[in-house]
Structure formats: C-alpha cells, structure tokens
Protein backbone atom coordinates (compact mmCIF):
# COMPACT_ATOMS: atom_id res chain seq x y z
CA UNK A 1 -4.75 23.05 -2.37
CA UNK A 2 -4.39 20.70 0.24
CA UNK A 3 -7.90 19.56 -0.07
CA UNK A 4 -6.88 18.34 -3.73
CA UNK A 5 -3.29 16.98 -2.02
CA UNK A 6 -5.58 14.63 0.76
CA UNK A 7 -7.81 13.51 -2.24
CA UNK A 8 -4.99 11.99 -4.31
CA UNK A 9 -3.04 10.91 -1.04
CA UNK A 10 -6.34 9.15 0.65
CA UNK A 11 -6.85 7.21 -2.49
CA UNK A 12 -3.39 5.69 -2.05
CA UNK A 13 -4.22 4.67 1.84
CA UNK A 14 -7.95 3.58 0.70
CA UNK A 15 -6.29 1.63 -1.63
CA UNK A 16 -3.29 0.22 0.42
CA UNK A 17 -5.69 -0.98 3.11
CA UNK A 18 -7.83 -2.80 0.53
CA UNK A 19 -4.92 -4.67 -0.89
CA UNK A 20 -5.06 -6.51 1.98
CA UNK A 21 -8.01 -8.12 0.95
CA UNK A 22 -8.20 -8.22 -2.66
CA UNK A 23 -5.34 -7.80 -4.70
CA UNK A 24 -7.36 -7.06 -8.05
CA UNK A 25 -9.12 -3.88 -6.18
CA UNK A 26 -8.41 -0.73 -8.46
CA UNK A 27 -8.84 3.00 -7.61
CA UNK A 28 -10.06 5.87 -10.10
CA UNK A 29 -9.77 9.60 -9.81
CA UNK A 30 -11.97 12.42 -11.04
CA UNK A 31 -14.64 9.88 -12.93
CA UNK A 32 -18.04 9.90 -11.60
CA UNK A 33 -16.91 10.81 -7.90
CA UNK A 34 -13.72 12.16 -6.40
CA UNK A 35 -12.18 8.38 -5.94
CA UNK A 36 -13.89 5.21 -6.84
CA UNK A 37 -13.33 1.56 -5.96
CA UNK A 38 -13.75 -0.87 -8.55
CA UNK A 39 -13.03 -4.92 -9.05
CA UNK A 40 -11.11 -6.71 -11.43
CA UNK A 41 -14.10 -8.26 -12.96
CA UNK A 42 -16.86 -5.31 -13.16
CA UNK A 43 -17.17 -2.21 -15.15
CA UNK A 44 -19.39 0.10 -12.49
CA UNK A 45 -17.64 1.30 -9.18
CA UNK A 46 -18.50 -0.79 -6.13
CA UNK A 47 -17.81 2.36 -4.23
CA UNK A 48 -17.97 6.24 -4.44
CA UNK A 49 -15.89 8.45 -2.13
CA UNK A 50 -16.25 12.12 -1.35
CA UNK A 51 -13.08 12.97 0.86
CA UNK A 52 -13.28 16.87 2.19
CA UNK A 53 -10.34 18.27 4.88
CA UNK A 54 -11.18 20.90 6.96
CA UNK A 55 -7.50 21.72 8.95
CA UNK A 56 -9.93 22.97 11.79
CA UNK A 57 -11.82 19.61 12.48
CA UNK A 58 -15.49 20.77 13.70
CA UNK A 59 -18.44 19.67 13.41
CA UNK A 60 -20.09 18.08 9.85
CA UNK A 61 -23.00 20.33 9.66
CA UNK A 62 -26.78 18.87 8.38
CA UNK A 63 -26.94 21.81 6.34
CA UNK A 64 -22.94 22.36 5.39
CA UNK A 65 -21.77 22.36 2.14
CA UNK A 66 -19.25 19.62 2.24
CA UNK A 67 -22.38 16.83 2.93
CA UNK A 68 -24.92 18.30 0.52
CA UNK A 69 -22.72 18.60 -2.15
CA UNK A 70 -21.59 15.19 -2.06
CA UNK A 71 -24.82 14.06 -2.30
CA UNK A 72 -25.43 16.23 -5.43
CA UNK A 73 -23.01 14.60 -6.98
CA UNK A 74 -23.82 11.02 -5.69
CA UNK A 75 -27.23 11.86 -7.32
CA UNK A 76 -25.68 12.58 -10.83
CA UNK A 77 -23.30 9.41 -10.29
CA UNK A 78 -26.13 7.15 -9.93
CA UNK A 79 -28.11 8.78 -12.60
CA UNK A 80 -25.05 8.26 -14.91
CA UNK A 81 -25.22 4.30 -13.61
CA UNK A 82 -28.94 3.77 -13.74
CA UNK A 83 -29.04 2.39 -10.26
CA UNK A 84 -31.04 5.55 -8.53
CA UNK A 85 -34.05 3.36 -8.88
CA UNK A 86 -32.98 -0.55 -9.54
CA UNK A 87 -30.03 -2.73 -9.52
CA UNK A 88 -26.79 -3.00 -7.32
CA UNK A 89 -26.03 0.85 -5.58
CA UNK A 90 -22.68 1.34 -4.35
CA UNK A 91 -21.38 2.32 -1.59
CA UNK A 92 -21.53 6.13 -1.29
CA UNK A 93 -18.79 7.30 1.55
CA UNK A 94 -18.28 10.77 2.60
CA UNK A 95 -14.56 10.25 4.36
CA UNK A 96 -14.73 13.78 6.32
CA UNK A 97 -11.78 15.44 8.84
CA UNK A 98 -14.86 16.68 10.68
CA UNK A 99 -17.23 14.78 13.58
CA UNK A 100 -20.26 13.81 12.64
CA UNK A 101 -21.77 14.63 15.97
CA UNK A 102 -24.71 12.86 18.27
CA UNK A 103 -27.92 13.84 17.80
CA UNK A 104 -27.57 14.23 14.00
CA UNK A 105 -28.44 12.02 10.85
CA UNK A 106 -24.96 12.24 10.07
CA UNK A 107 -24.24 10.51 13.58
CA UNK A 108 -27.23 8.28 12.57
CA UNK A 109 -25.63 7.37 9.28
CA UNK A 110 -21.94 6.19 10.42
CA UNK A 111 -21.38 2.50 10.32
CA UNK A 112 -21.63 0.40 13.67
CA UNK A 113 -24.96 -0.58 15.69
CA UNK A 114 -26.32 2.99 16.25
CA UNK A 115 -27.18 3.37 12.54
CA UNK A 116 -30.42 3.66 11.46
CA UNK A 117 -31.26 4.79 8.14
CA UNK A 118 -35.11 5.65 8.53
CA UNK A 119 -34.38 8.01 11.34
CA UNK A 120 -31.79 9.72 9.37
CA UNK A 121 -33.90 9.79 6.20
CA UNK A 122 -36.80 11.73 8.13
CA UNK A 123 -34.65 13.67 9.64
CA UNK A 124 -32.43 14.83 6.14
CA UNK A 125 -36.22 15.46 4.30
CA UNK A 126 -36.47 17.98 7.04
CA UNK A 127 -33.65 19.57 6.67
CA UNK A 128 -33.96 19.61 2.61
CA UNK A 129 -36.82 20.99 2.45
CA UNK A 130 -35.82 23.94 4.98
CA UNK A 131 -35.44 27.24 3.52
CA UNK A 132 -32.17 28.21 4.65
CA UNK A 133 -29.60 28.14 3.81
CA UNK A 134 -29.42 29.36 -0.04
CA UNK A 135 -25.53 28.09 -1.14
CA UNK A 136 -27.67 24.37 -0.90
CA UNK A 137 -30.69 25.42 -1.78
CA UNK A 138 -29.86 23.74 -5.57
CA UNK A 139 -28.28 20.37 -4.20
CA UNK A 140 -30.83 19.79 -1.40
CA UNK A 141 -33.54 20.58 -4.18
CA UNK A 142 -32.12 17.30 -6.04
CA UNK A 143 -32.52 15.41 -3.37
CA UNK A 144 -36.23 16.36 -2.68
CA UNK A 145 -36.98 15.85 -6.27
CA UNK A 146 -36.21 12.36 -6.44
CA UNK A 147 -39.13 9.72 -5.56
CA UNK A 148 -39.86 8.32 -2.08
CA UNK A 149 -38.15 5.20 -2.77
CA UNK A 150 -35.23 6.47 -4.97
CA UNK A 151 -34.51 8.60 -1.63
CA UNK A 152 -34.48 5.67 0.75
CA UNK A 153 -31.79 3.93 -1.81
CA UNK A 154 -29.75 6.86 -1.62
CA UNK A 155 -29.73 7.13 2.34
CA UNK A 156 -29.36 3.37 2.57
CA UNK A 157 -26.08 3.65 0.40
CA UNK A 158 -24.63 6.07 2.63
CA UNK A 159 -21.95 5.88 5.01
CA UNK A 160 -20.43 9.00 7.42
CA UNK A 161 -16.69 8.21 7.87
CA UNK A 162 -15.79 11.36 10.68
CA UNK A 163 -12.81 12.47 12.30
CA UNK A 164 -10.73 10.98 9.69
CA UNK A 165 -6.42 11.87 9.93
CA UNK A 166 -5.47 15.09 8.82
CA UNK A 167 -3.42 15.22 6.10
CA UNK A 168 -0.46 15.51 8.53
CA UNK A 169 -1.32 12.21 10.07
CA UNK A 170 -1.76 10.73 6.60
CA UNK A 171 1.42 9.41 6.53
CA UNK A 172 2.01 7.02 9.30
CA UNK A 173 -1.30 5.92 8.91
CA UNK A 174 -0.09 5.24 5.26
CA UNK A 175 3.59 3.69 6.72
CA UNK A 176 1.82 1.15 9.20
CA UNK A 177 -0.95 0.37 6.72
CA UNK A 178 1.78 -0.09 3.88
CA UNK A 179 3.42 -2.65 6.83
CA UNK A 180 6.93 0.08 6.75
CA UNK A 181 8.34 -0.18 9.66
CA UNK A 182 10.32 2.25 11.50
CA UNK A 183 14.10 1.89 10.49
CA UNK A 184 16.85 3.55 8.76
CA UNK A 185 14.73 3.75 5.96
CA UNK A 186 11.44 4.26 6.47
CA UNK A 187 11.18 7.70 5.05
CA UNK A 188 13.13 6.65 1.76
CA UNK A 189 10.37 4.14 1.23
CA UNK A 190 7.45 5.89 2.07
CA UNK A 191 8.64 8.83 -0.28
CA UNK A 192 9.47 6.60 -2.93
CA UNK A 193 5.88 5.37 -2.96
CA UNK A 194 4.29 8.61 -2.29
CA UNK A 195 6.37 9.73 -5.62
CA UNK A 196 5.64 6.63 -8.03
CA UNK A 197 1.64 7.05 -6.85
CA UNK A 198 1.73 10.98 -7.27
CA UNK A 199 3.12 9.98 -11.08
CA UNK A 200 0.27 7.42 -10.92
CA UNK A 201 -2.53 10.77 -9.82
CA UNK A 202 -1.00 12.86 -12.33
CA UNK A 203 -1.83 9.78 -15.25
CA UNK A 204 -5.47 9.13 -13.85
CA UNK A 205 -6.60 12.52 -13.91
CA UNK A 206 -5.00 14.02 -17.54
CA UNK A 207 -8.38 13.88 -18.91
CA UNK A 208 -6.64 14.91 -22.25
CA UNK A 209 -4.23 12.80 -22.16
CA UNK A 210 -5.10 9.83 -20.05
CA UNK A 211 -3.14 7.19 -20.61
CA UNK A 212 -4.49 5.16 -18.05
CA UNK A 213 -8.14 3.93 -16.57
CA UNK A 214 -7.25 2.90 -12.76
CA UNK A 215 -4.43 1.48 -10.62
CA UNK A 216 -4.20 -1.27 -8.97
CA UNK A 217 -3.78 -3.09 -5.37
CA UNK A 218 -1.30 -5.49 -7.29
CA UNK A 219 0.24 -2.87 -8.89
CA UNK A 220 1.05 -0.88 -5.48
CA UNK A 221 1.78 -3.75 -3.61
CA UNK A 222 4.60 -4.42 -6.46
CA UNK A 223 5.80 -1.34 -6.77
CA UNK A 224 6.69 -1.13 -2.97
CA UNK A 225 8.46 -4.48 -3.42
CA UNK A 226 10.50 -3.33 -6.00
CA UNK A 227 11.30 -0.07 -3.51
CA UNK A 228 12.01 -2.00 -0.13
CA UNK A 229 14.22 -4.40 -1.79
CA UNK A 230 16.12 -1.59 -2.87
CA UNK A 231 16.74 -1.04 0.61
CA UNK A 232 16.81 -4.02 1.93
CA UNK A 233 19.88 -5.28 3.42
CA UNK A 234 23.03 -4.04 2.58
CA UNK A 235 22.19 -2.70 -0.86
CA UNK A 236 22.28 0.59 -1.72
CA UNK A 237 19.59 2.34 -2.96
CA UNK A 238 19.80 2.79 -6.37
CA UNK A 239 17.73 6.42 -7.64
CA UNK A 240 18.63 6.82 -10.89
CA UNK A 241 17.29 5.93 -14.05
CA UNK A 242 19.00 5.46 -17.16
CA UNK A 243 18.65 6.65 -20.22
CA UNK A 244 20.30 7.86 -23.34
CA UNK A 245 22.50 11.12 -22.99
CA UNK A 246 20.85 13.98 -25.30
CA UNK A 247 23.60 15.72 -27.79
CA UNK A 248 24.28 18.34 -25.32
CA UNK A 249 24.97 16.40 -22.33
CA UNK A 250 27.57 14.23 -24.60
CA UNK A 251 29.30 17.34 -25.70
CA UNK A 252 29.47 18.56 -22.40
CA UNK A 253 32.23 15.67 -21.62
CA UNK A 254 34.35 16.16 -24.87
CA UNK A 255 36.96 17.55 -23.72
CA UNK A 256 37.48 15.08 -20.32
CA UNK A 257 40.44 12.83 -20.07
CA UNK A 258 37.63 9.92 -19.82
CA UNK A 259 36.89 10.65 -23.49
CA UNK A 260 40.00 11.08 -24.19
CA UNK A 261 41.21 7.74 -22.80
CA UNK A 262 38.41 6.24 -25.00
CA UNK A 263 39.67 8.00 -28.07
CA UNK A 264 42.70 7.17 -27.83
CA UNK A 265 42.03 3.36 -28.14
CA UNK A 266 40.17 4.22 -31.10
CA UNK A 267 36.73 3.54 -30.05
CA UNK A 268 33.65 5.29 -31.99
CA UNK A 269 31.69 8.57 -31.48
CA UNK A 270 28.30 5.75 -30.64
CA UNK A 271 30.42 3.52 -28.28
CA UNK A 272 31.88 6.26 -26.40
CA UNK A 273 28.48 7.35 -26.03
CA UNK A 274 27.56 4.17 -23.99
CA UNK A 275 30.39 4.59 -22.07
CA UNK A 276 28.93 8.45 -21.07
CA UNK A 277 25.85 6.99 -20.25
CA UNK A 278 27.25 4.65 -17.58
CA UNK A 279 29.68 7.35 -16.33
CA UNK A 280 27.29 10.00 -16.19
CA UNK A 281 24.61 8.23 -13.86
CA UNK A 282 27.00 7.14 -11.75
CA UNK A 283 28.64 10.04 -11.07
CA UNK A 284 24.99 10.90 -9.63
CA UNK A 285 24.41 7.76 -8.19
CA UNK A 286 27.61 7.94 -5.98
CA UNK A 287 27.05 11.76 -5.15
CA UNK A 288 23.44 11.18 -4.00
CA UNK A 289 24.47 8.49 -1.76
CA UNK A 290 27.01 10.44 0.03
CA UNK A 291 24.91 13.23 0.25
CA UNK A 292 21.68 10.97 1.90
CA UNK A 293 24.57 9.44 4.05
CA UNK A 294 24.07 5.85 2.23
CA UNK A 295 27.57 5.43 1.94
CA UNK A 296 30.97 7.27 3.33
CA UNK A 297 33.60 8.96 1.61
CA UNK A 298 35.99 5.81 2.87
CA UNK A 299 33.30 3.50 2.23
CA UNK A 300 33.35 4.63 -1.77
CA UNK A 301 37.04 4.83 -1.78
CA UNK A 302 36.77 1.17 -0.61
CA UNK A 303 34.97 0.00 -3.41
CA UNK A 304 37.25 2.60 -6.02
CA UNK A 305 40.14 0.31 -4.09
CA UNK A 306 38.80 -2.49 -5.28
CA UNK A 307 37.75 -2.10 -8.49
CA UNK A 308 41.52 -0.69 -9.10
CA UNK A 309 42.82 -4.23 -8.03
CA UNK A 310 40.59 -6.23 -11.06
CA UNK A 311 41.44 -3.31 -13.54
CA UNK A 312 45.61 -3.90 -12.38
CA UNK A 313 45.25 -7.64 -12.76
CA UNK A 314 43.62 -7.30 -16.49
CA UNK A 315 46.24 -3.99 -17.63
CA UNK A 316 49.11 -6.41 -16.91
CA UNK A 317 47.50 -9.43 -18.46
CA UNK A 318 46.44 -7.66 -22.21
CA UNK A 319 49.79 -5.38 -22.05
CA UNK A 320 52.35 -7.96 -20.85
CA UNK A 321 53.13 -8.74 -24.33
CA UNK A 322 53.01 -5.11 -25.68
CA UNK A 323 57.21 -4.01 -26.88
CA UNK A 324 58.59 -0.46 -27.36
CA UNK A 325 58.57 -1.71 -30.98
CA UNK A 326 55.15 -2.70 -31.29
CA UNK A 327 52.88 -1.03 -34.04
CA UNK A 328 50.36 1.72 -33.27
CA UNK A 329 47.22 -0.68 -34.59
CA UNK A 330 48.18 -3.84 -32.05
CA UNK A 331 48.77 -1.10 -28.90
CA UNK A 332 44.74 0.08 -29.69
CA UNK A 333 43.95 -3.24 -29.61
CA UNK A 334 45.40 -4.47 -26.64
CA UNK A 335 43.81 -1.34 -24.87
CA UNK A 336 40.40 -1.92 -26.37
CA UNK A 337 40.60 -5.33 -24.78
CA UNK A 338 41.53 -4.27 -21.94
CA UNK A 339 38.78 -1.99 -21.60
CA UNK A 340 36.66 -4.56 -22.26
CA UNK A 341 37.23 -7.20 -19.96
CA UNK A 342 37.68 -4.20 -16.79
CA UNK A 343 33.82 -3.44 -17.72
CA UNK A 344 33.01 -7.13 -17.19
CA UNK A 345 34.91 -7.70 -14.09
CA UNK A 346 33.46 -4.23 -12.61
CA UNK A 347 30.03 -4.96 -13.79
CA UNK A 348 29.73 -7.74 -11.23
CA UNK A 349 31.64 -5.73 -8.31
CA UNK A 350 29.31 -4.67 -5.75
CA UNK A 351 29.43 -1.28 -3.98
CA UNK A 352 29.31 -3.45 -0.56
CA UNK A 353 30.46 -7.15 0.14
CA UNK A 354 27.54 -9.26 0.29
CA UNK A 355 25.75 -6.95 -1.46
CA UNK A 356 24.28 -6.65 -5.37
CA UNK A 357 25.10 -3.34 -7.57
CA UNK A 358 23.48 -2.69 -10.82
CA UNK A 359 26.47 -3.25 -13.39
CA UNK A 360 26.37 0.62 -14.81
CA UNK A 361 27.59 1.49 -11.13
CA UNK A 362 30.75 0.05 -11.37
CA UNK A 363 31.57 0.43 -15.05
CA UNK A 364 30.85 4.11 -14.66
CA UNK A 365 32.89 4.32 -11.37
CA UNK A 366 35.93 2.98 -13.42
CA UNK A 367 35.44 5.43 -15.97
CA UNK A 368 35.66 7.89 -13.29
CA UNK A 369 39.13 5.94 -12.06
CA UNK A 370 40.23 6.65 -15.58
CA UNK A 371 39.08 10.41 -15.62
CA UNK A 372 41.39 10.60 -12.97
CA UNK A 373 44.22 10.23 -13.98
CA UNK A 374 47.34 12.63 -13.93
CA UNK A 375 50.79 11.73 -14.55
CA UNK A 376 53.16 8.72 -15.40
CA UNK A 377 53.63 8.77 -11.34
CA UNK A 378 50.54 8.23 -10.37
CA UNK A 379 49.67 4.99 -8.81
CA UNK A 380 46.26 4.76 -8.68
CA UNK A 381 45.48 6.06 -12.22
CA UNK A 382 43.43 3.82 -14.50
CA UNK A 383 43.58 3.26 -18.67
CA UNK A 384 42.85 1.78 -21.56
CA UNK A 385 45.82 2.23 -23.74
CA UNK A 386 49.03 0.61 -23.26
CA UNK A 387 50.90 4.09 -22.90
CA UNK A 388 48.03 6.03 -21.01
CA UNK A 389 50.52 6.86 -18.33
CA UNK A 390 52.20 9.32 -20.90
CA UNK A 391 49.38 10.42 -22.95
CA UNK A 392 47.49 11.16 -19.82
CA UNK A 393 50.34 13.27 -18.55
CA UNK A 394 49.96 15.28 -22.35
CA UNK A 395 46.45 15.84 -22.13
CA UNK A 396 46.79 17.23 -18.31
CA UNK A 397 49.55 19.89 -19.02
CA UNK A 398 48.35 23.36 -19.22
CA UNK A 399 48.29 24.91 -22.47
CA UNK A 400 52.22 26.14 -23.88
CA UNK A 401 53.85 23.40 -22.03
C-alpha cells in the first residue's frame, strides 16, 4: 500500500520540481509506465518513471525484481512508441529508496561522470543471460531477445536514481520544493495540496471513468496560489465549499427560530432556502476555525459584535416609521427590507479588520444572530420583522405556555 501511496505522492514532487522550469510540463499515471513526463506541445512521454519503496533501504540488486521488472515494462513502453529501434527514446528512470551500490551496472548507470553505459551493458547481458534466478527469468529473457543495437538504446536511456526519501521524508522535500515555508501554516498548505493532487491521482487513474489525460505544472503551481492566499495574512482560511442544501438537510432546520424569523416576513420556501445555504456553511466554517485554533471564541464574538452594530443601525432605519396601527402587509415589508439591506452590509464585513471574508460568512453568521434570539429583553437578539422581539419570545416558550 504504501508503495502505491509514494507513486502518486512522487509524481506530485517530480512534478513540483519541474515547474520550476517549464510551466507547461504535465504528469500521467498508470499509462505506459507508472508516471510519465510529457510537454505541452508533444503527444509521446519525454520521460518514463518506475518509482519502487523498500521501507528497509538496501541494496538495488542486478538480479532483484524491482530493476528487471522495470525494464520489462520499459521494453513494452517503447514497443507501444516504436522507438526500441529509431527515433527520439525517452528517458527511462528507475527512482529507487534503495543504493545502487559500487561495483555494479546499476552504480555504472546513475547520472554524474562515473557513468558509462558500455560497461554496464556488458555487464547486464551477463547477468540476463544467467540462469538464476527464475522470478526474472521471463523479464530478463525480453531483454536478451531484443537486437544488439535495440539493447544499447535501452541501456543508453537509462538512469539509476538511488537512495531516494522515504515516503516519510516525502514531505518536506515536497514543502521546500513547493517554496512553503515553515510558519503557522505550513501544514494547512501542504495538506491542502496533498488533498487537491490526491483528487487529481484519483481522476488520472479511473481508467473507466477518466475524466482527465494529465495535470499540469501550471495547474499545481495555481492551485497552491489559490491555497496560500487563503492563508496569507490575516485571512482566515476559508474550507468549505458551497453548494445547494439537499431536501433533507433543509428540513432538518424547519423548525429553527432562523426559519421562523424568515417566515414570518413572508419570504418563500426557495428564498429561505438560500438563506440555509449561507447559514449552514457557516455554521461549519466558524466551528472549524475554532476548532484548528484560526480564530478565538472572543475573537468570533468580536466580529458577531460587529455585525450586530450594522444590523441595529438598518432595524431602526426600515422600522422607524412602523405604528402600533400599521397593517400586517407594510410590517412584512419593512422586515423584508430590512433583511435585505443587513445581508448587504454583512456581506462586506470581514471576520478580521484588514482582512477579506467571503460574503456567505457573514450573512450566515447573522442568520445565526437571528437564530438566537430569546425574549423581548434580550439585547443582542437580531430580526427581520418589526415585532420579532414578541414573536420570538412565542416561538421560544415551551409547549402549554
């Protein structure tokens, strides 16, 4: 399992460090090798990866499995390209937890001046055409099979990475490469990229269903824009995403004051759904916050302070004019309007001075003001209607009273 974890979580560092270089780099999973490099403007990979993670980093064996393998499968790749014998090869990297030790033509084929493919070559026909061991026997066969020449391409194409990080150490390697520095939050970032790209891995390899060819450098290098300015500066993060309440979740709230103060303004089953939506999420939004200690409890009751202030100032403007005598239809609309304009003004409130807020935060923070509510006493209650005080107080007696 955690082999298949480092595959899709080295493909996101291969491809971070690339981005550095060429923005129009993408990354596939699961096509013709375990992860392939291709750019912008070609069809064929440029480069094929095998990754393998042994959690007890050895020695890469001549004879092992994890090398023979991956050249199996290199051979099938290029056969699928039509480059074994003519045109451009890519680049064919085992990326390996294990040392490819001295004295070997693994050693021989790492990158750097002690490389030297025609020692390596001589030395892997050797060892292919051994008789031991039998779980390669098939793989090292498919390498002596193919021509003189076809088997120099192949060798020349290959490129030992050893003693790569763990899958343990993937992650600062990923933070530094990703230029994440250590901070308050470091860790929110990183996992917010790590989830987006494991939502990218899941796409890429739904053979059934794939809805997408590649990713990316541009698209990971915006995506962890779009995260760190989330964090940046005083803003809060914001986690949630909205969407439309299902049936259920609307019914859930029927029979909450903050319906009721809706309903009693005479606004419509669709409308009030709105209203839910921007209630609901940030209800979550605020409770995730205080429990990732983004925010304090007085911190939040600072902004609920606040936003109280602009809903007082707009109550007393849209009700001033509002008599004991005045008909049922004109109180409604004074209320609706004075919903109205307190979603406006708390729209552009943010959570923090000197910071930004996505409008649903606030709106659905007010709601919650008006959820609140209790009694005709109560001085920080919030409503709509011109009489909420006393309606409020109906709605919050116990049953028989």
């Amino acid at each position: 399992m955690t082999g298949y974890l480092y595959q899709c979580e080295l493909a996101l560092l291969e491809l971070a460090q690339r981005s550095w270089d060429d923005i129009t780099v993408e990354v596939r999973l699961e096509v013709l090798d375990d992860i392939e490099f291709l750019y912008g403007d070609t069809t064929d990979p440029y480069e094929l990866l095998q990754s393998k993670h042994r959690e007890n980093a050895g020695r890469l064996s001549e004879t092992g499995k994890d090398f023979w393998r991956s050249v199996a499968s290199w051979i099938d790749a290029l056969t699928a390209l039509g480059c074994l014998s003519a045109g451009t090869m890519p680049l064919l990297r085992l990326v390996t937890t294990q040392v490819a030790a001295e004295g070997t033509f693994l050693h021989q084929l790492r990158p750097g001046p002690e490389r030297s493919v025609a020692d390596a070559l001589a030395r892997m026909e050797q060892v292919a055409r051994a008789v031991e061991p039998d779980n390669t026997a098939k793989d090292r066969k498919k390498f002596t099979d193919l021509t003189s020449a076809q088997r120099y391409r192949l060798v020349a194409a290959i490129e030992i990475n050893g003693a790569s990080p763990l899958m343990s150490d993937l992650d600062s390697s990923l933070a530094r490469t990703l230029g994440i520095r250590p901070g308050q939050h470091a860790r929110a970032i990183l996992d917010d990229v790590k989830g987006w790209w494991y939502g990218m891995a899941v796409e890429l390899l739904d053979r059934k269903n794939r809805t997408r060819a590649s990713v990316t450098a541009q698209e990971l290098q915006c995506r962890l824009e779009e995260i760190t300015d989330r964090f940046a500066g005083k803003n809060l993060p914001i986690t949630e995403t909205l969407r439309r309440l299902t049936d259920a979740e609307i019914a859930a709230y029927k029979d909450d004051l903050v319906v009721a103060q809706m309903q009693w303004i005479g606004l419509k089953n669709r409308t009030i759904a709105t209203h839910l939506r921007d209630y609901h999420y940030a209800r979550a939004q605020r409770s995730a916050w205080l429990r990732t200690f983004k925010i304090t409890e007085e911190g939040l009751e600072d902004y609920e302070r606040l936003l109280w202030d602009e809903w007082d100032h707009v109550f007393t403007r849209h009700t001033d004019a509002i008599e004991d005598d005045t008909p049922t239809v004109e109180r409604k609309a004074a209320g609706k309007r004075v919903l109205d304009a307190t979603m406006d003004k708390a729209a552009g409130m943010p959570a923090r001075p000197g910071s930004t807020t996505e409008g649903w935060i606030g709106r659905g923070t007010m709601h919650s003001l008006a959820g609140r509510a209790q009694t005709a006493d109560d001085d920080e209650s919030v409503g709509w209607h011109p009489d909420y005080p006393d309606l409020c107080q109906n709605h919050n007696e116990p049953q028989g009273q």
